[in-house]
N, C-alpha and C. Protein backbone atom coordinates (compact mmCIF):
# COMPACT_ATOMS: atom_id res chain seq x y z
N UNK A 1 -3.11 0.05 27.15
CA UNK A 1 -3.81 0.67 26.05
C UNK A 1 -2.80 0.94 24.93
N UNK A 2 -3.28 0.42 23.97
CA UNK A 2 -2.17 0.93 22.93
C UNK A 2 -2.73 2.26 22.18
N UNK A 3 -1.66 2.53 21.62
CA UNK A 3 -1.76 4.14 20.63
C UNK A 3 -1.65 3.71 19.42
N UNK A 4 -2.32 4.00 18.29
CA UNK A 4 -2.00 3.11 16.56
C UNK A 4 -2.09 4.55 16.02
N UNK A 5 -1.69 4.45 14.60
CA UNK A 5 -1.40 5.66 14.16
C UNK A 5 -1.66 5.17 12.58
N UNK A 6 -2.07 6.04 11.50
CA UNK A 6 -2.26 5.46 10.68
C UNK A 6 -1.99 6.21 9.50
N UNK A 7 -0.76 5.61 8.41
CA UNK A 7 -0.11 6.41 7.42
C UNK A 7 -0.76 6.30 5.90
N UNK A 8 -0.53 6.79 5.43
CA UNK A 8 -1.06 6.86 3.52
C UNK A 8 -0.12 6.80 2.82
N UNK A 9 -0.16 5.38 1.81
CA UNK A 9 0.92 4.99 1.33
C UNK A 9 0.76 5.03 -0.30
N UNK A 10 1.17 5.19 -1.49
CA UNK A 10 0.40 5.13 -2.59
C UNK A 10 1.87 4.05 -3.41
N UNK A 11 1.67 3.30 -3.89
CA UNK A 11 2.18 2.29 -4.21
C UNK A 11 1.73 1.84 -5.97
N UNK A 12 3.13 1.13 -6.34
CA UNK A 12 2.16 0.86 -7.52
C UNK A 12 3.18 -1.01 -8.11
N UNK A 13 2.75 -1.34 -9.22
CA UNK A 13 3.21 -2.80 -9.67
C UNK A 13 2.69 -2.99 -11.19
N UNK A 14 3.75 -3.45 -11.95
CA UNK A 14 3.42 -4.14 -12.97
C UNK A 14 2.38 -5.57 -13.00
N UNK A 15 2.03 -6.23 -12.11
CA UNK A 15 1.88 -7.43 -11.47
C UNK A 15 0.20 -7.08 -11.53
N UNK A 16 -0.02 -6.97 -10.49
CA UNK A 16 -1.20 -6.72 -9.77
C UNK A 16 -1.26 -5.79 -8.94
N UNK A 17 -2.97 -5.31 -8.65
CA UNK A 17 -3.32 -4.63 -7.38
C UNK A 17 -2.71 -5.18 -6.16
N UNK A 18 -2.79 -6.79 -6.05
CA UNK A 18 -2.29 -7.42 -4.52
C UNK A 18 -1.19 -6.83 -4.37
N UNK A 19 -0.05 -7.43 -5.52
CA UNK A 19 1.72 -6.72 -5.91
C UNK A 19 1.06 -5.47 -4.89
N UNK A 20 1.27 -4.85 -5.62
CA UNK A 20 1.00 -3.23 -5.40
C UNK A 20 1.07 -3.23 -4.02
N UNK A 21 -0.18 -3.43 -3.20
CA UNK A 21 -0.45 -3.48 -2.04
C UNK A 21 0.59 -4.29 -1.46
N UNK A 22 1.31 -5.49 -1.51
CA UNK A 22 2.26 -6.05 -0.89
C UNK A 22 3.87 -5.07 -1.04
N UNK A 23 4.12 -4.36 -2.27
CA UNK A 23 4.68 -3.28 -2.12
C UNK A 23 4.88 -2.12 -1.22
N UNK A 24 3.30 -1.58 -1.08
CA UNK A 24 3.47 -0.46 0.04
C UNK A 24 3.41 -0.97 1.00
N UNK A 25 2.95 -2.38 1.93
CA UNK A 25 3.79 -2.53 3.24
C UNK A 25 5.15 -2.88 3.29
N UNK A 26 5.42 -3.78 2.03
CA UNK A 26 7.24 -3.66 2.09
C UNK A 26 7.74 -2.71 2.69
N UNK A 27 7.64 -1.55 1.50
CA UNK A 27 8.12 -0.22 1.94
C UNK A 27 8.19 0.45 2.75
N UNK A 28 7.28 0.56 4.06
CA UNK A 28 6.17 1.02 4.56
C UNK A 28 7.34 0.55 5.99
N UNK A 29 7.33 -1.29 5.93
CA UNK A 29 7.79 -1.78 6.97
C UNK A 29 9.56 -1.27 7.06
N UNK A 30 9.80 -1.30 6.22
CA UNK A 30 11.99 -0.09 6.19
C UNK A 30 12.32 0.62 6.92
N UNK A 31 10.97 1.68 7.65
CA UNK A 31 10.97 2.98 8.26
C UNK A 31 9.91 3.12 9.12
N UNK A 32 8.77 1.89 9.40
CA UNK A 32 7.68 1.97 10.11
C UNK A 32 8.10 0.36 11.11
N UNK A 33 7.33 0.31 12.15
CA UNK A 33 7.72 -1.21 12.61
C UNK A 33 6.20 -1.07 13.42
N UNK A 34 6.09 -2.34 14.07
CA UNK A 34 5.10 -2.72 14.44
C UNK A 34 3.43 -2.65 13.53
N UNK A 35 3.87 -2.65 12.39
CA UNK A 35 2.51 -2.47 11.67
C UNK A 35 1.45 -3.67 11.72
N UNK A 36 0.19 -3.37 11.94
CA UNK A 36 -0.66 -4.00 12.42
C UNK A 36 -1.57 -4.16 11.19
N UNK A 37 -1.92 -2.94 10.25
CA UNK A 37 -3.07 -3.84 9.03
C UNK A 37 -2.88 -2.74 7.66
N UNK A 38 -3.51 -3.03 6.89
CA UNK A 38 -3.69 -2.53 5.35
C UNK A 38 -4.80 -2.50 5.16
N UNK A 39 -5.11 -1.07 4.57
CA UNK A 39 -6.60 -0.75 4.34
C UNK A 39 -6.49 -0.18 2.65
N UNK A 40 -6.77 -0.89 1.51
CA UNK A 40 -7.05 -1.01 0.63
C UNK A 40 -8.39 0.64 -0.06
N UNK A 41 -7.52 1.30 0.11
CA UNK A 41 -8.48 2.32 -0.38
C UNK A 41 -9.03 3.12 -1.34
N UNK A 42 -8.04 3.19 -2.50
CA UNK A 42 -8.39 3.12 -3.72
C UNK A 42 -7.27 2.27 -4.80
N UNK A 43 -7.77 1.95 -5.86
CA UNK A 43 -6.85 1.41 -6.83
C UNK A 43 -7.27 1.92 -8.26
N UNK A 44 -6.09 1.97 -9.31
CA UNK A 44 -6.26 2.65 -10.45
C UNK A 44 -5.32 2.08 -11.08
N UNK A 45 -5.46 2.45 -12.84
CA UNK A 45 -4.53 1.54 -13.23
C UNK A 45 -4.14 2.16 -14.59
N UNK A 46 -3.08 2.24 -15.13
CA UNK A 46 -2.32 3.26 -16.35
C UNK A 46 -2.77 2.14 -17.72
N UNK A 47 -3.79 2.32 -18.60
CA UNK A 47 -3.11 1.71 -19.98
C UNK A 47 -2.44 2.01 -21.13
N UNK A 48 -2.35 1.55 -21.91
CA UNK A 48 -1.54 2.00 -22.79
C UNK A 48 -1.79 0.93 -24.20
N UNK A 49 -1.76 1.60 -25.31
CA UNK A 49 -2.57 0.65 -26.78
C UNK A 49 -3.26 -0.98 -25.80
N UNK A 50 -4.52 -0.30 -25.29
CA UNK A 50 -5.51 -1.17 -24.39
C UNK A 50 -5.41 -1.98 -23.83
N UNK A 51 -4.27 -2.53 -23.26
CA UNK A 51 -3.72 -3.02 -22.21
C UNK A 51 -3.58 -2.21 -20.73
N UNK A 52 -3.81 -2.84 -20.14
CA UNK A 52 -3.47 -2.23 -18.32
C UNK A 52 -1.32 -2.53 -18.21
N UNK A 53 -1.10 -1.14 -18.06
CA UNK A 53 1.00 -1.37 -17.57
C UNK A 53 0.87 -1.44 -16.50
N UNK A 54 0.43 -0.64 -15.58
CA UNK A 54 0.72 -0.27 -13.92
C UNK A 54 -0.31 -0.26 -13.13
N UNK A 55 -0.46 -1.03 -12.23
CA UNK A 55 -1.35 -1.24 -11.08
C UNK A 55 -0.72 -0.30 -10.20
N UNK A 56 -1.73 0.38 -10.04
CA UNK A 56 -1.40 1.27 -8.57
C UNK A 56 -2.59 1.12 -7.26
N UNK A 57 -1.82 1.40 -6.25
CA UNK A 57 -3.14 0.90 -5.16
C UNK A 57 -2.80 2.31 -4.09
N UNK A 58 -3.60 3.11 -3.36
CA UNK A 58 -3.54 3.92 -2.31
C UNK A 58 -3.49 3.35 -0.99
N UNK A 59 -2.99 2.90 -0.14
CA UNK A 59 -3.59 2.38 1.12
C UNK A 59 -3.37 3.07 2.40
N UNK A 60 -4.03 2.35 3.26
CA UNK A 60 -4.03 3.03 4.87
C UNK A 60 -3.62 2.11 5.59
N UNK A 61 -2.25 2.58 6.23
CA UNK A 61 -0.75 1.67 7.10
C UNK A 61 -1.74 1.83 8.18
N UNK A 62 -2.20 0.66 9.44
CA UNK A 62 -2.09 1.11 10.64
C UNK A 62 -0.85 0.45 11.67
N UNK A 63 -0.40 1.18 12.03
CA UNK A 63 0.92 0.58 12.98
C UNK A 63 1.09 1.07 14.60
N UNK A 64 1.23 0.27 15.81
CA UNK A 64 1.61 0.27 16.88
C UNK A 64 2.17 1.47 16.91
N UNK A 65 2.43 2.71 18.24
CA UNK A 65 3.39 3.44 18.28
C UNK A 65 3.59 2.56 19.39
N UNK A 66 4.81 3.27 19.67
CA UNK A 66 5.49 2.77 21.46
C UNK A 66 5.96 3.89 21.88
């Protein structure tokens, strides 16, 4: 039986929402291991003279304990 555990990551990217989200498991994976999925839970985004600067995304880490 495994045990999963599941963290809240808030992340952000000039790029895109994906960026973003490929960001906070980067990060995520430095200090977490065995991570198993990404749950996409909210996204928002900074503009500025009506352009979008910063994609930001919230997500939900789930990862293996041992």
């Amino acid at each position: 039986m495994a045990v999963l555990k599941v963290i809240e990551v808030l992340a952000n990217s000039s790029k895109g929402w994906e960026d973003a989200a490929a960001n906070a498991v980067a990060q995520a994976s430095k200090s977490v291991k065995n991570i198993r999925s990404v749950y996409l839970n909210e996204q928002s985004a900074t503009v500025k003279d009506g352009e979008i600067t910063d994609y930001r995304v919230n997500v939900k880490i789930t990862f293996e304990v041992n």
